[in-house]
PDB file of N, CA and C in Angstrom:
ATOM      1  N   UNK A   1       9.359  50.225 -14.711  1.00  0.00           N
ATOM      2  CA  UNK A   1       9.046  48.968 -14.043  1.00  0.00           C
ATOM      3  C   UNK A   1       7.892  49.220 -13.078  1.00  0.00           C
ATOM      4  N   UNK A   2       7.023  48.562 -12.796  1.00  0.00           N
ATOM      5  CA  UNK A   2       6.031  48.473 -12.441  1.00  0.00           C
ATOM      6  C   UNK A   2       6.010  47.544 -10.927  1.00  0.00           C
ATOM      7  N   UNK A   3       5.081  48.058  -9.925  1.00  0.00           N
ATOM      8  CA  UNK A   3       5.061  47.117  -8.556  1.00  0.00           C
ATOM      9  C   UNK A   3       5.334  45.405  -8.409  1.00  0.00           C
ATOM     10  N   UNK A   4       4.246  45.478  -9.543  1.00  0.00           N
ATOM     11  CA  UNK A   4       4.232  43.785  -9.486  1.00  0.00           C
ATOM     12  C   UNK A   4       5.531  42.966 -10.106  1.00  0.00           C
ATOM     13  N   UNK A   5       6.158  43.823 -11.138  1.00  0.00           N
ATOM     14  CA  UNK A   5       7.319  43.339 -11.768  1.00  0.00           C
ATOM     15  C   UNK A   5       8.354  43.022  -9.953  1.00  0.00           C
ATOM     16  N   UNK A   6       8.531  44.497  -9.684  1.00  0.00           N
ATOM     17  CA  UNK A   6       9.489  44.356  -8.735  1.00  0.00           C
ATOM     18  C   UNK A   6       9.391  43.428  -7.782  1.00  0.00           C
ATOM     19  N   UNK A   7       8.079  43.392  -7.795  1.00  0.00           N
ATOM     20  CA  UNK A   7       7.778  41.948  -6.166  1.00  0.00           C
ATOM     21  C   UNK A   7       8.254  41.022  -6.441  1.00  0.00           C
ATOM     22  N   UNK A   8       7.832  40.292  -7.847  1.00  0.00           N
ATOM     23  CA  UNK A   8       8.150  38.814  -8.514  1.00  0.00           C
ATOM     24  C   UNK A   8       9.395  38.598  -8.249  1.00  0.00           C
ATOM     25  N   UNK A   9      10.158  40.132  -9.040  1.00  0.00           N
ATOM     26  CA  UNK A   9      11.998  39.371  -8.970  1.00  0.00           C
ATOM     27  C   UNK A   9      12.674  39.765  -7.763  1.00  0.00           C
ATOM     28  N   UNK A  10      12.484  40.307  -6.706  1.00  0.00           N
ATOM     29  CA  UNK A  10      12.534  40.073  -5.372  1.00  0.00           C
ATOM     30  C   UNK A  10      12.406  39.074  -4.525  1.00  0.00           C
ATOM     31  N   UNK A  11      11.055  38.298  -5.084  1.00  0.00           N
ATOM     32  CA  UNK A  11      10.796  37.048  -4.171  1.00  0.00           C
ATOM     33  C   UNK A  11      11.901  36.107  -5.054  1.00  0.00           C
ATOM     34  N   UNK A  12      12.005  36.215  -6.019  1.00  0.00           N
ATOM     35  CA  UNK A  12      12.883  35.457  -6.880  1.00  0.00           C
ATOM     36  C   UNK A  12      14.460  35.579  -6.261  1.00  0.00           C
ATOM     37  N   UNK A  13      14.884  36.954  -6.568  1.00  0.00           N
ATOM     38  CA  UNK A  13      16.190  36.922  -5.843  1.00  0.00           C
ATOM     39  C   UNK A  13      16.351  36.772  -4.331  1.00  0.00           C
ATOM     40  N   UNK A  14      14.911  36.810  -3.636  1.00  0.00           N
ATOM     41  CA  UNK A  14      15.261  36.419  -1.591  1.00  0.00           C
ATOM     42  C   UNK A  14      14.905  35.084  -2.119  1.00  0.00           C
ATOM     43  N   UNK A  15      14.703  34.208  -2.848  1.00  0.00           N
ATOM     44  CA  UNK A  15      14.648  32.923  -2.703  1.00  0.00           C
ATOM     45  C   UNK A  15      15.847  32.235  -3.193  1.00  0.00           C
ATOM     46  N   UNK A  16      16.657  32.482  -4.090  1.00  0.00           N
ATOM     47  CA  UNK A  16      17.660  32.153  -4.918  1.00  0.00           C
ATOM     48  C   UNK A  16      18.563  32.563  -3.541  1.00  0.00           C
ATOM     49  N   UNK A  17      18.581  33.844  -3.448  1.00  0.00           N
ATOM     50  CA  UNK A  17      19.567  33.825  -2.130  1.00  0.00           C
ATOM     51  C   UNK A  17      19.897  33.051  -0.722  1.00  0.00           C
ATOM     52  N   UNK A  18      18.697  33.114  -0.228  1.00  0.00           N
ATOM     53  CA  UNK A  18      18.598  32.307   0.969  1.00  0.00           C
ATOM     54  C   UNK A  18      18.662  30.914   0.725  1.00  0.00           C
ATOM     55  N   UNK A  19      18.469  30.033  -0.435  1.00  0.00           N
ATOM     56  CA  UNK A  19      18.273  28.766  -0.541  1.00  0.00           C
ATOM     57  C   UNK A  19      20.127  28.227  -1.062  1.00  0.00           C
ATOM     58  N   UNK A  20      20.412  29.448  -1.406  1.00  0.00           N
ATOM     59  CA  UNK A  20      22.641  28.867  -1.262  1.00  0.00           C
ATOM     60  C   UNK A  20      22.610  28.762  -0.169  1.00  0.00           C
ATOM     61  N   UNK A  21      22.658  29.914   0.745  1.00  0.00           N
ATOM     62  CA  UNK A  21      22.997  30.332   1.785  1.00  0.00           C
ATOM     63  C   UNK A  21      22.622  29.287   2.851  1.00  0.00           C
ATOM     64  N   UNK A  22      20.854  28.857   2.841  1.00  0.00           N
ATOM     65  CA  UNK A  22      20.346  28.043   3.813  1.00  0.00           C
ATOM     66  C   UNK A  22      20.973  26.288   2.995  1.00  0.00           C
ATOM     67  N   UNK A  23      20.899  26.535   1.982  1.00  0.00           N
ATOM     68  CA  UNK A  23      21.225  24.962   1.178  1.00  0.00           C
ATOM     69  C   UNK A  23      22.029  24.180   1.367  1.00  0.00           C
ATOM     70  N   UNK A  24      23.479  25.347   1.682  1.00  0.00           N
ATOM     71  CA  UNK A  24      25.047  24.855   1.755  1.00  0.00           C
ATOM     72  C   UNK A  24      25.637  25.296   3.154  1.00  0.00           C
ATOM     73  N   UNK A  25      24.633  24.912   3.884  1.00  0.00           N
ATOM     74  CA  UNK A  25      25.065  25.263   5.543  1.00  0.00           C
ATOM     75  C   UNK A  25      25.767  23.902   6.189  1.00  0.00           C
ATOM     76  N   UNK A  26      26.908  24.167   7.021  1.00  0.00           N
ATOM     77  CA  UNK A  26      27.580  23.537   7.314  1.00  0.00           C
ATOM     78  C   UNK A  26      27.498  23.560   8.972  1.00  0.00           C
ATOM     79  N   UNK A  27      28.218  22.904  10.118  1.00  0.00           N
ATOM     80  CA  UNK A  27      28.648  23.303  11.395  1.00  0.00           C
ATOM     81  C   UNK A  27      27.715  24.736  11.709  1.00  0.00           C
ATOM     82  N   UNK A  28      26.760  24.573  11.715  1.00  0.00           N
ATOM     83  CA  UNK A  28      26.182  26.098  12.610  1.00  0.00           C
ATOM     84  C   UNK A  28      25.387  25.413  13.501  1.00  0.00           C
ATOM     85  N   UNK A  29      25.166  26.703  14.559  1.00  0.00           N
ATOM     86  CA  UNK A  29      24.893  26.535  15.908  1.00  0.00           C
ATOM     87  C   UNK A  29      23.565  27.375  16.336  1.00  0.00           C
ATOM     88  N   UNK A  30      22.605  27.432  16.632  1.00  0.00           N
ATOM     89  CA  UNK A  30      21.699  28.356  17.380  1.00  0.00           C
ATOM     90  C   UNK A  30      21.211  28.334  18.860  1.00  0.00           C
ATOM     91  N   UNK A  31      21.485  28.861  19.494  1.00  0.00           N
ATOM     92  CA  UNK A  31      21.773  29.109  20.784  1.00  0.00           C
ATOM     93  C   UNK A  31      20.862  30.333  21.266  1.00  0.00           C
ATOM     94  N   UNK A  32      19.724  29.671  22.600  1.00  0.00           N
ATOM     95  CA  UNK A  32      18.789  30.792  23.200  1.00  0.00           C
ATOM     96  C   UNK A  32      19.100  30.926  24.222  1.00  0.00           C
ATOM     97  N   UNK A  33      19.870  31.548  25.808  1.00  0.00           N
ATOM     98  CA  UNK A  33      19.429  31.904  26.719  1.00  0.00           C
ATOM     99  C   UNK A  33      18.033  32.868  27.154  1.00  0.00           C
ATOM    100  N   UNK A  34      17.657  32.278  28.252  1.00  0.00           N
ATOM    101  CA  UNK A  34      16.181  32.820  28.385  1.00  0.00           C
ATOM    102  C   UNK A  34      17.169  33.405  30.157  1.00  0.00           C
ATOM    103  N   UNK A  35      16.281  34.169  30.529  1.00  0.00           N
ATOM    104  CA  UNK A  35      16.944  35.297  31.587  1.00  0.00           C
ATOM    105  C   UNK A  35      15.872  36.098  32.705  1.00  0.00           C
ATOM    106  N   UNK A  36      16.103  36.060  33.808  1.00  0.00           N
ATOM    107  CA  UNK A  36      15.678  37.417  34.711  1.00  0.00           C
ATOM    108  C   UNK A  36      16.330  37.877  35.432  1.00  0.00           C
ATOM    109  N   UNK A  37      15.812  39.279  34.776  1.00  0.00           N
ATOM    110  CA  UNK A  37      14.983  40.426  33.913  1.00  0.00           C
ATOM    111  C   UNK A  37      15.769  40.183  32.116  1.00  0.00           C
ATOM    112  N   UNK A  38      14.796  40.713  31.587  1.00  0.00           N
ATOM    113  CA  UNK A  38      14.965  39.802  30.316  1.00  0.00           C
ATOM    114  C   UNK A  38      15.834  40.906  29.864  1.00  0.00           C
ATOM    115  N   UNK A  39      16.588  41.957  30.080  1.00  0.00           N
ATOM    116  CA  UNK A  39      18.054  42.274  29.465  1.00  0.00           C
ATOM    117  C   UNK A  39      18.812  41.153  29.714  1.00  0.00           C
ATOM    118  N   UNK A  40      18.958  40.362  30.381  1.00  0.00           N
ATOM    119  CA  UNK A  40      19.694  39.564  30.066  1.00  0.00           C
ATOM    120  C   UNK A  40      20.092  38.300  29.161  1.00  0.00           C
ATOM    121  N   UNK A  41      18.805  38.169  28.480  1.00  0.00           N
ATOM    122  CA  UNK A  41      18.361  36.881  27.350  1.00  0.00           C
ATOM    123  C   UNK A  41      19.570  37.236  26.399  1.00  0.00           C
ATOM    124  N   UNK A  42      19.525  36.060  25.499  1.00  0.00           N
ATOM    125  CA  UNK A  42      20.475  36.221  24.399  1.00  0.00           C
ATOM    126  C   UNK A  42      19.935  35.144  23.535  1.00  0.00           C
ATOM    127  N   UNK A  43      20.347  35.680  22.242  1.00  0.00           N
ATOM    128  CA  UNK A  43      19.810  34.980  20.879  1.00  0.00           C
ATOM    129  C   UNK A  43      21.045  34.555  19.912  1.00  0.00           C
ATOM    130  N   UNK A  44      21.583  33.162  19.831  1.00  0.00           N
ATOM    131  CA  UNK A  44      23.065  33.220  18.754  1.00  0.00           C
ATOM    132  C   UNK A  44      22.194  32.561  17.491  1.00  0.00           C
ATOM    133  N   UNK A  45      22.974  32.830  16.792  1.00  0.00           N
ATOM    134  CA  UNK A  45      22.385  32.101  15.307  1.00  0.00           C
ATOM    135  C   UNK A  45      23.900  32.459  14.540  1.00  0.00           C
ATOM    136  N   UNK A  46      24.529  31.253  14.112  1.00  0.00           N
ATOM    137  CA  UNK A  46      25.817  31.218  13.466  1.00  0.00           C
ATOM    138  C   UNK A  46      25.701  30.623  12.582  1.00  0.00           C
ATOM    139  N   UNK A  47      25.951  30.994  11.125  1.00  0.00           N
ATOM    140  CA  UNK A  47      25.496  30.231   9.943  1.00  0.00           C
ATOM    141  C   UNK A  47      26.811  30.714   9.148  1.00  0.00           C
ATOM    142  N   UNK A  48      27.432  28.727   8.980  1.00  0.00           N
ATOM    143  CA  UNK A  48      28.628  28.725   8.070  1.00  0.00           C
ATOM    144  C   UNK A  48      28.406  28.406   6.896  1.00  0.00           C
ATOM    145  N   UNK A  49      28.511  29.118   5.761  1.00  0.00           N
ATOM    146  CA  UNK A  49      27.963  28.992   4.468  1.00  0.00           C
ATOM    147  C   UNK A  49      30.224  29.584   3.788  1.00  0.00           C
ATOM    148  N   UNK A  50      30.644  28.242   2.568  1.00  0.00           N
ATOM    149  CA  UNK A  50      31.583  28.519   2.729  1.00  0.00           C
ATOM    150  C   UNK A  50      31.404  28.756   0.863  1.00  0.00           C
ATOM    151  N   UNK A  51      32.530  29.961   0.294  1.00  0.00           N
ATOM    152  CA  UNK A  51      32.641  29.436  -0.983  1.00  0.00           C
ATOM    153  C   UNK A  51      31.815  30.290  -1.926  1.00  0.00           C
ATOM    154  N   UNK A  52      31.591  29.594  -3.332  1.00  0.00           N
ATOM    155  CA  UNK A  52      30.594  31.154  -3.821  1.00  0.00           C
ATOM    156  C   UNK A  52      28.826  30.554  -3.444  1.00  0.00           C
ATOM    157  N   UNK A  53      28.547  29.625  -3.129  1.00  0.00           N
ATOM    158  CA  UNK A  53      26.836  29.553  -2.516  1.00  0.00           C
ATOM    159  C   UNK A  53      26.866  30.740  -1.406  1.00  0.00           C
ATOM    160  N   UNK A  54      27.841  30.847  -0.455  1.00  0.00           N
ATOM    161  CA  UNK A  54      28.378  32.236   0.405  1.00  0.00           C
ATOM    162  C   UNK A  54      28.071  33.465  -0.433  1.00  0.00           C
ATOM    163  N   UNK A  55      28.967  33.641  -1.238  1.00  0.00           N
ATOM    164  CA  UNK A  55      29.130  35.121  -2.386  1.00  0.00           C
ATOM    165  C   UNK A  55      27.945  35.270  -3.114  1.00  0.00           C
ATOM    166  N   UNK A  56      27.019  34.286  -3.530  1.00  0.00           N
ATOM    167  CA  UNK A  56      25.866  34.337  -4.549  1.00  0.00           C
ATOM    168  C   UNK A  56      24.746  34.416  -3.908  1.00  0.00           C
ATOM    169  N   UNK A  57      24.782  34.057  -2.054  1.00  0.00           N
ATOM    170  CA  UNK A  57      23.163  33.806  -1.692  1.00  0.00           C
ATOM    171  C   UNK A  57      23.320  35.419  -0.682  1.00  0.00           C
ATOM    172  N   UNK A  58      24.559  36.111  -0.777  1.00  0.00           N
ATOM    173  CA  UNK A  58      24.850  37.126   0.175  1.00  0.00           C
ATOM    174  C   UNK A  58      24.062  38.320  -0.894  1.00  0.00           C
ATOM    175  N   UNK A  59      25.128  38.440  -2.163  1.00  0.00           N
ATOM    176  CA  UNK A  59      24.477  38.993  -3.189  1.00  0.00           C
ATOM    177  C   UNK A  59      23.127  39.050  -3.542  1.00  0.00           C
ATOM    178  N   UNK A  60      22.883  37.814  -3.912  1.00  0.00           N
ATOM    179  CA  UNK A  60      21.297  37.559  -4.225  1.00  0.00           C
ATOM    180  C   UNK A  60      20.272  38.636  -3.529  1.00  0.00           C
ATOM    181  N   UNK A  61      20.427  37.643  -2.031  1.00  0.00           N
ATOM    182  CA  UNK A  61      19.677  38.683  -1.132  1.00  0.00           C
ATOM    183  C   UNK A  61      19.689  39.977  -0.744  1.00  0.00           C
ATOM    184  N   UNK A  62      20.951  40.326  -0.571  1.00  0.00           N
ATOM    185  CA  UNK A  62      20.717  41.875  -1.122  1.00  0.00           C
ATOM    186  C   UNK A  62      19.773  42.918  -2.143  1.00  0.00           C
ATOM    187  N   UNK A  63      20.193  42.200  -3.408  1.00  0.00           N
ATOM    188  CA  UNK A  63      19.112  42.148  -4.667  1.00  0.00           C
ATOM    189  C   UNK A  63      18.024  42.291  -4.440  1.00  0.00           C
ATOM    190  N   UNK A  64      17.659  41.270  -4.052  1.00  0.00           N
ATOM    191  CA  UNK A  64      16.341  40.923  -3.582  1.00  0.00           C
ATOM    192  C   UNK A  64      15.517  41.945  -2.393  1.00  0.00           C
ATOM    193  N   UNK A  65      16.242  42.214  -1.663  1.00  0.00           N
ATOM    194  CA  UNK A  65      16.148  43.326  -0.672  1.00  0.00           C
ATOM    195  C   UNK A  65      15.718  44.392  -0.861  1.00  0.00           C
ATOM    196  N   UNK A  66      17.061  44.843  -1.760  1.00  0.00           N
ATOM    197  CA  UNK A  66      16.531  46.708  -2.660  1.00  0.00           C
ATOM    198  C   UNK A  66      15.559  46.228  -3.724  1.00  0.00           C
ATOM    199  N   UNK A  67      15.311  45.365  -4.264  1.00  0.00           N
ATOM    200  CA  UNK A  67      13.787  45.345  -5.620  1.00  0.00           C
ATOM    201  C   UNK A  67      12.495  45.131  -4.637  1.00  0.00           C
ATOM    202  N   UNK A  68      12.857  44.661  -3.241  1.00  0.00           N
ATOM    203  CA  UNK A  68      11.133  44.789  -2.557  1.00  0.00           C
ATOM    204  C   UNK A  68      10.805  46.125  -1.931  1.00  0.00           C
ATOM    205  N   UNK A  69      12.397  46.931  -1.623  1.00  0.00           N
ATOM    206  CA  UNK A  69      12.003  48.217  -1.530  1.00  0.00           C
ATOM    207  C   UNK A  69      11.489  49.577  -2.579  1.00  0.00           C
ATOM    208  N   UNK A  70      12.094  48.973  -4.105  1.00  0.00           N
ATOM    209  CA  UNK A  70      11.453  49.308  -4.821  1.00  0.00           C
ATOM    210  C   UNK A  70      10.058  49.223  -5.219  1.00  0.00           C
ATOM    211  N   UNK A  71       9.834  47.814  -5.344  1.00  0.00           N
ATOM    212  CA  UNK A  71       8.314  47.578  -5.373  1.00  0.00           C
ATOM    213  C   UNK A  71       7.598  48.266  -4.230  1.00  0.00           C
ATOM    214  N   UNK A  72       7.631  48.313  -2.916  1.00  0.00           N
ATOM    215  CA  UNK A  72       6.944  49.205  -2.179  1.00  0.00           C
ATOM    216  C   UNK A  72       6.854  50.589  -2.427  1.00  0.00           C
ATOM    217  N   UNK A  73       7.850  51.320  -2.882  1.00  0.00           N
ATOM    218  CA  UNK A  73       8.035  52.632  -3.483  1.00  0.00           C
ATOM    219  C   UNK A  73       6.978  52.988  -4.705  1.00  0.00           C
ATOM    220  N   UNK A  74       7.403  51.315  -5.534  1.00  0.00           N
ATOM    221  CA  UNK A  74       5.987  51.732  -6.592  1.00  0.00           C
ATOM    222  C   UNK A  74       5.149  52.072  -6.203  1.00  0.00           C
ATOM    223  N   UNK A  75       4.842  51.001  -5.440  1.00  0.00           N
ATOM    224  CA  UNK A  75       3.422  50.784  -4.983  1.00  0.00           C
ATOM    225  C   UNK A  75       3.145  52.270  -4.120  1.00  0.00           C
ATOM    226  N   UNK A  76       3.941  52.806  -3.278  1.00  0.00           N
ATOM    227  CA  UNK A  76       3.124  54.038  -2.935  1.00  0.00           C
ATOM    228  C   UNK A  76       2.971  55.542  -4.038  1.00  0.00           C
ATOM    229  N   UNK A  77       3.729  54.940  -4.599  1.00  0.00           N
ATOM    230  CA  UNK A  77       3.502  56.233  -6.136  1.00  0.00           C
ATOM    231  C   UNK A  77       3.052  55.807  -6.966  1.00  0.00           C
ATOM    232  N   UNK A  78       2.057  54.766  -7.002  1.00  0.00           N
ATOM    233  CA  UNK A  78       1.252  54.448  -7.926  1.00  0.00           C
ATOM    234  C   UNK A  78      -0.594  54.756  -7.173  1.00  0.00           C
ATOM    235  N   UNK A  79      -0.112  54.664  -5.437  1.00  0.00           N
ATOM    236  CA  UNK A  79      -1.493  55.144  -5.299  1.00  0.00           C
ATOM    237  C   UNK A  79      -1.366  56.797  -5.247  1.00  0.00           C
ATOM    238  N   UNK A  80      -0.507  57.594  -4.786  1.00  0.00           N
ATOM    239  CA  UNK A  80      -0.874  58.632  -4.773  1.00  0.00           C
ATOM    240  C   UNK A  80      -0.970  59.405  -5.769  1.00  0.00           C
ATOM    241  N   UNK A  81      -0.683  58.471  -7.206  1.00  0.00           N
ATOM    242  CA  UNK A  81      -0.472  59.341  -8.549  1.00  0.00           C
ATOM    243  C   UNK A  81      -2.065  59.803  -8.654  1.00  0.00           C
ATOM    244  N   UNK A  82      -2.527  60.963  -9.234  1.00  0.00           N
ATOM    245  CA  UNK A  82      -3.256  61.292  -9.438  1.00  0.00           C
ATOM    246  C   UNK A  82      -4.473  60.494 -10.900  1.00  0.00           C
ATOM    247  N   UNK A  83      -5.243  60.086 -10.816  1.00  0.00           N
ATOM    248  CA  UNK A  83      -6.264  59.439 -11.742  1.00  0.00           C
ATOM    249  C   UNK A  83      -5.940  59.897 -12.766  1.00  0.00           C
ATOM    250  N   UNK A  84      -6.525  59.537 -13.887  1.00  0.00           N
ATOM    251  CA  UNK A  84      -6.321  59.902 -15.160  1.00  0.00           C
ATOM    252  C   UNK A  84      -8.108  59.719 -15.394  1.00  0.00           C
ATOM    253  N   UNK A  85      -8.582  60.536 -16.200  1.00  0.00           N
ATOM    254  CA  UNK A  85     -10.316  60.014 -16.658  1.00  0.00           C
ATOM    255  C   UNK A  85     -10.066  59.046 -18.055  1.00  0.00           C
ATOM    256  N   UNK A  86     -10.613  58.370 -17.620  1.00  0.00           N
ATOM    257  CA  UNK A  86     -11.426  57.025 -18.591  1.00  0.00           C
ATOM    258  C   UNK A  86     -11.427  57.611 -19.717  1.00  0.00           C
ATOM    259  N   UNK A  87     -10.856  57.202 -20.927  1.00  0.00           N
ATOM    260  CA  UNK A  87     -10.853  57.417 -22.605  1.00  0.00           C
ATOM    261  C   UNK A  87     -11.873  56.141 -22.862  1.00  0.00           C
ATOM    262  N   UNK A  88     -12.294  57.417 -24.694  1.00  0.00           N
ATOM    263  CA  UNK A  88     -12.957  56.082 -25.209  1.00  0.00           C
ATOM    264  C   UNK A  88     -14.318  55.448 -24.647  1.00  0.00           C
ATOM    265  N   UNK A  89     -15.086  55.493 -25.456  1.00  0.00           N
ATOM    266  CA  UNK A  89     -16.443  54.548 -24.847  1.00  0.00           C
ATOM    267  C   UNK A  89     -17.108  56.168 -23.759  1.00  0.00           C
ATOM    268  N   UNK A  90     -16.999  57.035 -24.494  1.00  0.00           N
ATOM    269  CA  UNK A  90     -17.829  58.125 -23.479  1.00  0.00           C
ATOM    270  C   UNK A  90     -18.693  58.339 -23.857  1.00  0.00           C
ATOM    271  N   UNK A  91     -20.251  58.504 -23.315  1.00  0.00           N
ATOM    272  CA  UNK A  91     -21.473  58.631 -23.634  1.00  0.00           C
ATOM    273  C   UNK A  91     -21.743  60.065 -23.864  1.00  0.00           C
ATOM    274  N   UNK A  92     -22.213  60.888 -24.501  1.00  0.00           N
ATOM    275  CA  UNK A  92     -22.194  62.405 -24.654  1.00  0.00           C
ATOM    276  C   UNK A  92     -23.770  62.797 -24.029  1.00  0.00           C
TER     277      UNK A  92
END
């Protein structure tokens, strides 16, 4: 499998995932305290997703997760692979 393969079905599975997950949201809450000295700030984000859009957009994204870390992996062992010389069409 190749970089670009892995990106496609990555963006494919973080989109399939997040769009149950964000699609079938119910009762959630997001909540900022702001603070001084800013150890004290706080950030809530509560997201009720019930059922299998829950089980399929949890999964998904996961998926999706490890194939963009793959594709980056390609992608750095595809630049450091060493060249190959040009076949074919050589001028003598």
């Amino acid at each position: 499998m190749n970089s670009e393969r892995a990106l496609i079905a990555s963006i494919v599975f973080l989109g399939l995932g997040l769009g149950m997950i964000l699609g079938h949201l119910h009762d959630s809450t997001i909540g900022f305290n702001g603070a001084i000295p800013a150890a004290g700030a706080s950030l809530q984000v509560v997201l009720y997703t019930n059922g299998w859009p829950a089980m399929i957009g949890v999964a998904a994204t996961a998926i999706g997760t490890l194939l963009l870390l793959a594709a980056l992996v390609f992608a750095v062992l595809r630049i450091l692979a060493p060249k190959e010389p040009a076949r074919g069409n050589a001028h003598a």
